[in-house]
Protein backbone atom coordinates (compact mmCIF):
# COMPACT_ATOMS: atom_id res chain seq x y z
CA UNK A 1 17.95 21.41 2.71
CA UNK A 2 14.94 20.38 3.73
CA UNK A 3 12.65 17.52 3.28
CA UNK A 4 8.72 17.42 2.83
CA UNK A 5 6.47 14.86 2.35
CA UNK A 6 3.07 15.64 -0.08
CA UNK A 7 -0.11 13.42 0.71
CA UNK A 8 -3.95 13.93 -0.24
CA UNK A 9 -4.73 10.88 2.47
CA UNK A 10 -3.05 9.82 5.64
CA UNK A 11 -2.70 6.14 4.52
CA UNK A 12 -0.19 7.45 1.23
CA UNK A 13 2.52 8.41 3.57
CA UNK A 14 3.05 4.74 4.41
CA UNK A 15 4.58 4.58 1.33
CA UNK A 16 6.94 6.81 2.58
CA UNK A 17 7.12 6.10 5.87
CA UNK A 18 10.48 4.34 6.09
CA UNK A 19 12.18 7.29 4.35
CA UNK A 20 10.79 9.68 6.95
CA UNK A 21 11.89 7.30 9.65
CA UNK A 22 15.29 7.91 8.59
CA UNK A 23 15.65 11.41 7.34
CA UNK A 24 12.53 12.86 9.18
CA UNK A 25 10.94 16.12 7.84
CA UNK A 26 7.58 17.76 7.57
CA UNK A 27 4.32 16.37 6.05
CA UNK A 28 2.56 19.05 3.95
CA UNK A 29 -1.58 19.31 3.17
CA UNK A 30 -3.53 20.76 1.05
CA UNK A 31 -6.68 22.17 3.74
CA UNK A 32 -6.91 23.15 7.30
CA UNK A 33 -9.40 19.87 7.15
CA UNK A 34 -6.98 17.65 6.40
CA UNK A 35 -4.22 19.32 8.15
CA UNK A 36 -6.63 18.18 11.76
CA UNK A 37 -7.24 14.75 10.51
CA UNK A 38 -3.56 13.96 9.53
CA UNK A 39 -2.86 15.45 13.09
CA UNK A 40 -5.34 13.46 14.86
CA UNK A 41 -4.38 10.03 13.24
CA UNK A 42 -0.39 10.69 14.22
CA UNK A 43 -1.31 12.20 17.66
CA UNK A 44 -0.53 9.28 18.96
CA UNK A 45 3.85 9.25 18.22
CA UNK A 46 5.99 9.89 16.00
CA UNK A 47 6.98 7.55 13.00
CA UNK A 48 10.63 8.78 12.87
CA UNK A 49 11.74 6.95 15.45
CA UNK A 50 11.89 3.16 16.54
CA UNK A 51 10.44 4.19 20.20
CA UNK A 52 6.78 5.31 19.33
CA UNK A 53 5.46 7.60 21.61
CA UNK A 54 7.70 10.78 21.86
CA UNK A 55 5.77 13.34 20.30
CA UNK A 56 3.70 13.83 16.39
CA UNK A 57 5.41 14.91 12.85
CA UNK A 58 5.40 18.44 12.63
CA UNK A 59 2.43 18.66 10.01
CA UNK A 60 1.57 21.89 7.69
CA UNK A 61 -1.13 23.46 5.99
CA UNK A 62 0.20 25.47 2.28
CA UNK A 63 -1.18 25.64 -1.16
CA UNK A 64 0.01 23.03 -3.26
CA UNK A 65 -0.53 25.33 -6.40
CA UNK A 66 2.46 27.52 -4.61
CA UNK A 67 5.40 25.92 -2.94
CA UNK A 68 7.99 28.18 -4.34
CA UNK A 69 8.23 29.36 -0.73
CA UNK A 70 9.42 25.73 0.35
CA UNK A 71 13.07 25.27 0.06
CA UNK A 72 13.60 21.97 -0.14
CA UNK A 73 13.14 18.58 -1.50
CA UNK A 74 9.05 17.30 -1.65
CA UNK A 75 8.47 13.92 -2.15
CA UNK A 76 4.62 13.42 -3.59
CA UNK A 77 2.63 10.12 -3.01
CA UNK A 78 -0.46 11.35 -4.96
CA UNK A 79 -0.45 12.67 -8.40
CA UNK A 80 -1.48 16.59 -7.62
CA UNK A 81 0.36 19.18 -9.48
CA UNK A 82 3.21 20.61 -7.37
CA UNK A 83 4.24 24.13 -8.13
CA UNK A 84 7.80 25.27 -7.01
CA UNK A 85 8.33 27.99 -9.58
CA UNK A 86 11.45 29.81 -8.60
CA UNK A 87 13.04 26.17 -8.27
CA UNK A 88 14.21 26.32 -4.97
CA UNK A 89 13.96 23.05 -4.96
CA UNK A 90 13.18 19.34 -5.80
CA UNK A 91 10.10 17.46 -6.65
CA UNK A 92 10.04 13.72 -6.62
CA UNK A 93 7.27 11.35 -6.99
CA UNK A 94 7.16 8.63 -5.40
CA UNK A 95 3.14 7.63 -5.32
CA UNK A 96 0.86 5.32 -3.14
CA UNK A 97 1.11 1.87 -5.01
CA UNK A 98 2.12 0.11 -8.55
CA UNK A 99 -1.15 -1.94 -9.66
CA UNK A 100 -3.11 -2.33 -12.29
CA UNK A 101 -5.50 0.53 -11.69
CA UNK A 102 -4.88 3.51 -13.90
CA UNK A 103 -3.53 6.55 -12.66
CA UNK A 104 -6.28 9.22 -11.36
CA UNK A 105 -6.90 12.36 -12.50
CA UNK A 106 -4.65 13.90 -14.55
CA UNK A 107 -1.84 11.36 -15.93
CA UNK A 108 0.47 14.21 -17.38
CA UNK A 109 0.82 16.16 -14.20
CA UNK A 110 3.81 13.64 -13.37
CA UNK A 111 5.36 15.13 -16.36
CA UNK A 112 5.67 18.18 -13.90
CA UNK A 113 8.29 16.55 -11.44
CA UNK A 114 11.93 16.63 -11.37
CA UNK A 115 12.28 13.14 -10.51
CA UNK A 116 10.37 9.96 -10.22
CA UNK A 117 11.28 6.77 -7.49
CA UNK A 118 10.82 3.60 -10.08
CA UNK A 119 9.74 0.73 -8.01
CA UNK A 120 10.01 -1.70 -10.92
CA UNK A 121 9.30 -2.54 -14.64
CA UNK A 122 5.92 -2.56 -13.90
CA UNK A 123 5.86 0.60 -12.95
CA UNK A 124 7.64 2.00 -15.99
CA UNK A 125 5.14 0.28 -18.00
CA UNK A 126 2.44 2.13 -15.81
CA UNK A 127 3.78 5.43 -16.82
CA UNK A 128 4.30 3.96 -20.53
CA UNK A 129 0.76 2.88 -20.72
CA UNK A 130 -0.82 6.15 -19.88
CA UNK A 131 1.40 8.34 -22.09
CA UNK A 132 3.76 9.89 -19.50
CA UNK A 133 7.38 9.64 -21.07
CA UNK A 134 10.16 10.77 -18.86
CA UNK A 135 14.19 11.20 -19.61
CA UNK A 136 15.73 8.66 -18.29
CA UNK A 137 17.79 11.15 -15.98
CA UNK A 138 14.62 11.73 -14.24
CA UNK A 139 14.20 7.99 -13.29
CA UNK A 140 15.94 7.00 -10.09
CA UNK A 141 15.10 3.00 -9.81
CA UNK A 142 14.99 2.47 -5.76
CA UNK A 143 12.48 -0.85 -5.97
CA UNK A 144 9.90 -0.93 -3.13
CA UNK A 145 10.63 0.89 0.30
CA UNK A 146 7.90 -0.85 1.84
CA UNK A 147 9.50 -3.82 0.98
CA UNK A 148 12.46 -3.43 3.62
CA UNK A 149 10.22 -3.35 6.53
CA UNK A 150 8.73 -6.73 5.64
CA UNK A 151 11.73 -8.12 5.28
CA UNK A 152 13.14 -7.12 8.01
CA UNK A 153 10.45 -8.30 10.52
CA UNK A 154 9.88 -11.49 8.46
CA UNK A 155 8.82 -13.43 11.58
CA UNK A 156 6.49 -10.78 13.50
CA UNK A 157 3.61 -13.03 12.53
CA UNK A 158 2.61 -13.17 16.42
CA UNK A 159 3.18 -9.54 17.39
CA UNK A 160 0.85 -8.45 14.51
CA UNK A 161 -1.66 -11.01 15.54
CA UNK A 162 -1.35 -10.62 19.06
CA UNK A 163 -2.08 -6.66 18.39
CA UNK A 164 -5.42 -8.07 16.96
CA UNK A 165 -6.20 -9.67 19.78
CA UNK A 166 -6.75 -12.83 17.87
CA UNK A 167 -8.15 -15.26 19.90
CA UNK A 168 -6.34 -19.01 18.19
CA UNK A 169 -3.12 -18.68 16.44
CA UNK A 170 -3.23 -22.22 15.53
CA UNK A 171 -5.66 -21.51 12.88
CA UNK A 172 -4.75 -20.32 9.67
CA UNK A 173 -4.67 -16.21 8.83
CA UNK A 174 -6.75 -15.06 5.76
CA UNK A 175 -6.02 -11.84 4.33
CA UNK A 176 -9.13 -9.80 2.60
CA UNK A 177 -7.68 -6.46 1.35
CA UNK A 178 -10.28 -5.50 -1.33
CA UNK A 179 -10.12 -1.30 -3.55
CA UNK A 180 -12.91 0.82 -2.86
CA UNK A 181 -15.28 1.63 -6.05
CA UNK A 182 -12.52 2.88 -8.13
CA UNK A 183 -11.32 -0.12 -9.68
CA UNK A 184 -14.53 -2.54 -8.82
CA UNK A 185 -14.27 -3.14 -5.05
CA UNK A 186 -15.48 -6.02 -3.72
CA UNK A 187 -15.87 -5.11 0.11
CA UNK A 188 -19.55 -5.00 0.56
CA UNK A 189 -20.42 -7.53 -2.05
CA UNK A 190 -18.27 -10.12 -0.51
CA UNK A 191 -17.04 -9.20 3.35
CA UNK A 192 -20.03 -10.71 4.68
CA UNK A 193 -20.32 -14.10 2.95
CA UNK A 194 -16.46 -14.23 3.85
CA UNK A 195 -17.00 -13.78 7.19
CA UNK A 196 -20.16 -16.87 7.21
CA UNK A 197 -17.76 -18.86 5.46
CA UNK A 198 -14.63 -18.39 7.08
CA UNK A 199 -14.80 -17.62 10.37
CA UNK A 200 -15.46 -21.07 11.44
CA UNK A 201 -12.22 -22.57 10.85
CA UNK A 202 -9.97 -19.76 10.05
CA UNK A 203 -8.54 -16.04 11.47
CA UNK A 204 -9.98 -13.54 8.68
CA UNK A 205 -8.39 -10.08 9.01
CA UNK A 206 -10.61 -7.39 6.88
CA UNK A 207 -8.42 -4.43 5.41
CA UNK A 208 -10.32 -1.95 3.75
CA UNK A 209 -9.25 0.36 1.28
CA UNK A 210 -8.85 3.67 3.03
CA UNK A 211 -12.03 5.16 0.99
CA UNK A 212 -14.08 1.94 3.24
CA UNK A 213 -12.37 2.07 6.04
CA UNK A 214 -15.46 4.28 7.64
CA UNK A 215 -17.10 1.20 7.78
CA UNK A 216 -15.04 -0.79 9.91
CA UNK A 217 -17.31 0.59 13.27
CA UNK A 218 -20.18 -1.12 11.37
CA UNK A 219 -18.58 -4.00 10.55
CA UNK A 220 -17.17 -4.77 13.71
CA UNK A 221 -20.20 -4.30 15.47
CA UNK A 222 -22.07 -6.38 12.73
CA UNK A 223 -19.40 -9.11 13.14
CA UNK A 224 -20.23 -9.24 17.08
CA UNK A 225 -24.01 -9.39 16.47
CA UNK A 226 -23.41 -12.25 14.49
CA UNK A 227 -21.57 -14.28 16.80
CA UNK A 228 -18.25 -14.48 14.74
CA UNK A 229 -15.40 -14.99 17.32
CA UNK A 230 -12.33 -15.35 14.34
CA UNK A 231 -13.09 -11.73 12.36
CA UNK A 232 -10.64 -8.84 12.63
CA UNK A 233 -9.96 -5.56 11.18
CA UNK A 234 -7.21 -3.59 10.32
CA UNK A 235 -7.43 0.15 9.69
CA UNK A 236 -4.70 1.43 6.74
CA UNK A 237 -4.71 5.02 7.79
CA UNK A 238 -3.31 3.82 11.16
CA UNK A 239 0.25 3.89 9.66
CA UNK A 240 1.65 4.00 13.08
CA UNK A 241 0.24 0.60 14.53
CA UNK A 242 -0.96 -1.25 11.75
CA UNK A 243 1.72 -0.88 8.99
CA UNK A 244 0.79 -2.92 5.96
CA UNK A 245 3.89 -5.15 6.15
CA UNK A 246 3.24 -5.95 9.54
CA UNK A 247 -0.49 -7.25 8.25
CA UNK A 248 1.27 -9.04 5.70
CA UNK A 249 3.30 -11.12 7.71
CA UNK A 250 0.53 -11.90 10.56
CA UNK A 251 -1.44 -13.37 7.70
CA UNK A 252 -0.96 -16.97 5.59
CA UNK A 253 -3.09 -15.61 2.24
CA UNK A 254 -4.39 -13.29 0.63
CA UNK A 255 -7.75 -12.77 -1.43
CA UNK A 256 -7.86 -9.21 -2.76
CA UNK A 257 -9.15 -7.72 -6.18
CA UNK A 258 -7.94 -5.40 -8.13
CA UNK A 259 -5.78 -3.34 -4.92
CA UNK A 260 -2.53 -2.96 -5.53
CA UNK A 261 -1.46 -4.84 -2.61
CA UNK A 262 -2.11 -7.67 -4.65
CA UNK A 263 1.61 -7.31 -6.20
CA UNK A 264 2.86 -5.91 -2.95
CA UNK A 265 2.13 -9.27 -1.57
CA UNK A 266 4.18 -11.46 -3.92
CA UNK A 267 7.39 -10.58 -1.73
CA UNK A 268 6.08 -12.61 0.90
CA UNK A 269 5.61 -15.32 -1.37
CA UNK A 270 2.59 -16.73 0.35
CA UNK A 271 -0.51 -17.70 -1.48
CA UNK A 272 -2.88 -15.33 -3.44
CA UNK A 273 -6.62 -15.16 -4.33
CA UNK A 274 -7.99 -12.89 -6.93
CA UNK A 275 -11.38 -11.69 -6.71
CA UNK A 276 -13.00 -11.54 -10.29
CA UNK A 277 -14.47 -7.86 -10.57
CA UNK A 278 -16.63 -6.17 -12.97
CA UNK A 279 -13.86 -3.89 -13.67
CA UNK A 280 -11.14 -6.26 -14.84
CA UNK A 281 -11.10 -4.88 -18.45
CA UNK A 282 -10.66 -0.70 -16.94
CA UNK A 283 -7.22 -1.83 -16.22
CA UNK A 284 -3.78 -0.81 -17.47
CA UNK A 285 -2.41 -2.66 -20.30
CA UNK A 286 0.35 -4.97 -18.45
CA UNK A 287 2.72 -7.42 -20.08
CA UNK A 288 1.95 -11.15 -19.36
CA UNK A 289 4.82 -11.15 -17.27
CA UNK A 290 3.84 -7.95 -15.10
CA UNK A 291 0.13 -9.23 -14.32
CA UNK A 292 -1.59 -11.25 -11.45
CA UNK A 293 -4.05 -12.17 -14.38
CA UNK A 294 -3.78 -16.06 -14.94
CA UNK A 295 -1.60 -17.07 -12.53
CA UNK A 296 -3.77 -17.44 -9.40
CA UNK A 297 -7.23 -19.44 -8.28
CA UNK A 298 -9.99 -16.49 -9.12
CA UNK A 299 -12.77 -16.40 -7.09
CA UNK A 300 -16.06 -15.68 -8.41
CA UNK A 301 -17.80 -13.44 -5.45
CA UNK A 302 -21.58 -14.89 -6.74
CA UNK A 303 -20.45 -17.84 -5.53
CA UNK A 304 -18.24 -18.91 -2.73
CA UNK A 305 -19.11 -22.39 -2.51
CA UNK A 306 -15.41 -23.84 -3.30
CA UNK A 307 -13.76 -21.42 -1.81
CA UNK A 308 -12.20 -23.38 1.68
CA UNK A 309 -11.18 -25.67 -1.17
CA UNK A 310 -9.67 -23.18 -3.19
CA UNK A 311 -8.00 -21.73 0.31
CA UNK A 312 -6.61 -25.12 1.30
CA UNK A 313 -5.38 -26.20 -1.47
CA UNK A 314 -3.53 -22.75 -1.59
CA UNK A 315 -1.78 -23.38 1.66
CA UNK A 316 -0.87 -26.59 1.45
CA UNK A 317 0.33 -27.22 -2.22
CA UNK A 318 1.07 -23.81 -3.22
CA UNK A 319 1.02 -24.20 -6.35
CA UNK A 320 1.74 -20.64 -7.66
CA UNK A 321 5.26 -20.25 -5.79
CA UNK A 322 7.26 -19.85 -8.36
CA UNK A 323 5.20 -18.15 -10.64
CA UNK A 324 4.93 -15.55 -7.93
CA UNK A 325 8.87 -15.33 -7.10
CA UNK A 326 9.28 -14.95 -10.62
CA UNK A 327 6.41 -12.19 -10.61
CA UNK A 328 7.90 -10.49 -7.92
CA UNK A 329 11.35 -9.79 -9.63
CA UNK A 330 9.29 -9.00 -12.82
CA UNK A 331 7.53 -6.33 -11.46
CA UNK A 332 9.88 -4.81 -9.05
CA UNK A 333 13.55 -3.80 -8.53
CA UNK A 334 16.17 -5.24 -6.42
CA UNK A 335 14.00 -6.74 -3.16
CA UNK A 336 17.06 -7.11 -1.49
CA UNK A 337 16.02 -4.63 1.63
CA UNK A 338 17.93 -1.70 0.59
CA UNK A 339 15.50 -0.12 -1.34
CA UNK A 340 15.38 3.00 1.35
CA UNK A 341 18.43 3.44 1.70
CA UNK A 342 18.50 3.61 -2.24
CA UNK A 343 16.05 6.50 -2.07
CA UNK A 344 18.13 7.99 0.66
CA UNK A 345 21.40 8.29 -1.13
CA UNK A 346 19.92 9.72 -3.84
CA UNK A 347 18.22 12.64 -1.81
CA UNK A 348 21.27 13.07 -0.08
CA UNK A 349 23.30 13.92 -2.78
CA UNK A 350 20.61 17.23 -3.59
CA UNK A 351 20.76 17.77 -0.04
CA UNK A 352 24.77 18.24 -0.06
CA UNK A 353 24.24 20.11 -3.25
């Protein structure tokens, strides 16, 4: 049997990248446009395989609204309606991140899976919060895949950095990994006092959401007019090269928003900084024990003027650790590094069947 993977944007496949690396398969899209930029972004090697550089996924074009023709098992990482009506196979949804922002479009289209991968509690209460109640039979807890790749390459801090081409490694790495507009993005309010304030004394890598990440031509060109040596970028739909996880690790902190990388980041149990945003109230409805929301320094982006303070005293007294360990097992399952191979044994037992 065979395996697809279902994305509306190149940088959602990340989230199942380590699956694919394992199992391999065939990434599926929904328009000959897509089907040339997904191309043209993996040109470059293939992801299932440790040795980059071989050859690209096999990548097709098919109407999502009729996959009955697909034998197989399809693994979604955006919320579209999948239609396999002569069941010839399995749908699983997986998704592209487990934050605070609501679910778009449609929430009870995830009614129309088989079978959902369950990252955590927080995720559950995700699904709870919009309405979506599923058997528990269709609820395979696997925790985080991304997870195992961070994990496992704990100490790349250099390689990542020295992909950057960052200049001083002796100087702390911040993080800025602001949403787009959906969910009150903070990237062109804030990116550029950021980079007047920070670049002086620290490394500041700029990670876009993938809806911004057009602008990273701009910015790096407006970064070199302005004389900033310490300013990097990092583009998320390059999934080959610039894997998430592999940011993570390069960098010391984070200051994000309302992205859902800001609970993605509590398994590397480094500091956190949480942009205030006018769209903190257009959130899900979390738990006090499955939210970011009073347990970090907040950072008002009208005014920055504490903010190497607020930094500082981040790194050196961190004095959210253990809030965010216990976070971190609060929100997701198991963070042991098996969460793949989790995911794998359960799609190998429909692929013997």
């Amino acid at each position: 049997m065979k395996i697809f993977f279902l994305a509306n944007q190149v940088y959602q496949l990340s989230y199942a990248k380590s699956i694919f690396q394992k199992l391999g398969g065939v990434f599926i899209v929904s328009s000959y446009r897509k089907l040339a930029k997904f191309k043209w972004t993996l040109r470059r090697g293939a992801i299932s395989s440790d040795e980059i550089g071989k050859h690209s996924p096999t990548i097709i074009k098919r109407d999502i609204k009729n996959l009955s023709n697909l034998k197989g098992i399809i693994i979604s990482q955006s919320n579209a309606r999948v239609v396999n009506s002569d069941s010839s196979g399995v749908t699983i949804f997986l998704g592209h991140g487990t934050g605070d922002k609501k679910y778009g479009g449609n929430p009870e289209i995830l009614l129309s899976y088989d079978y959902h991968f369950i990252s955590g509690p927080k995720h559950l209460e995700k699904l709870e919060d919009v309405g979506v109640k599923l058997s528990d039979d269709r609820l395979v807890s696997i925790g985080n895949p991304r997870f195992d790749h961070y994990l496992k390459n704990i100490n790349s801090k250099k390689y990542y950095l020295s992909y950057l081409r960052v200049r001083n490694f002796s100087l702390p790495t911040v993080l800025y990994a602001p949403t787009w507009k959906w969910g009150g993005g903070t990237l062109r309010k804030l990116v550029y006092k950021l980079a007047r304030k920070l670049s002086g004394n620290y490394n500041l890598i700029v990670r876009p959401h993938h809806f911004d990440s057009h602008l990273i031509p701009w910015l790096k060109l407006w970064a070199f007019s302005q004389g900033f040596e310490n300013i990097y970028f990092s583009n998320p739909n390059n999934i080959l090269y610039e894997d998430t996880m592999d940011v993570f690790a390069s960098s010391d902190i984070l200051i994000s928003d309302t992205s859902s990388l800001i609970y993605e980041y509590l398994i590397t149990g480094k500091p956190i900084i949480r942009v205030k945003t006018d769209s903190d109230q257009d959130l899900h409805s979390m738990p006090d024990e499955m939210t970011i929301f009073g347990k970090s320094d907040v950072l008002d982006p009208e005014n920055l003027e504490f903010i190497t303070d607020k930094i500082n005293l981040n790194l050196n007294e961190q004095p959210y650790k253990k809030v965010y360990k216990k976070l971190l097992s609060d929100c997701f399952y198991f963070n042991d590094g098996q969460s793949t191979n989790k995911a794998i044994e359960f799609i190998s037992r429909h692929v013997d069947n």
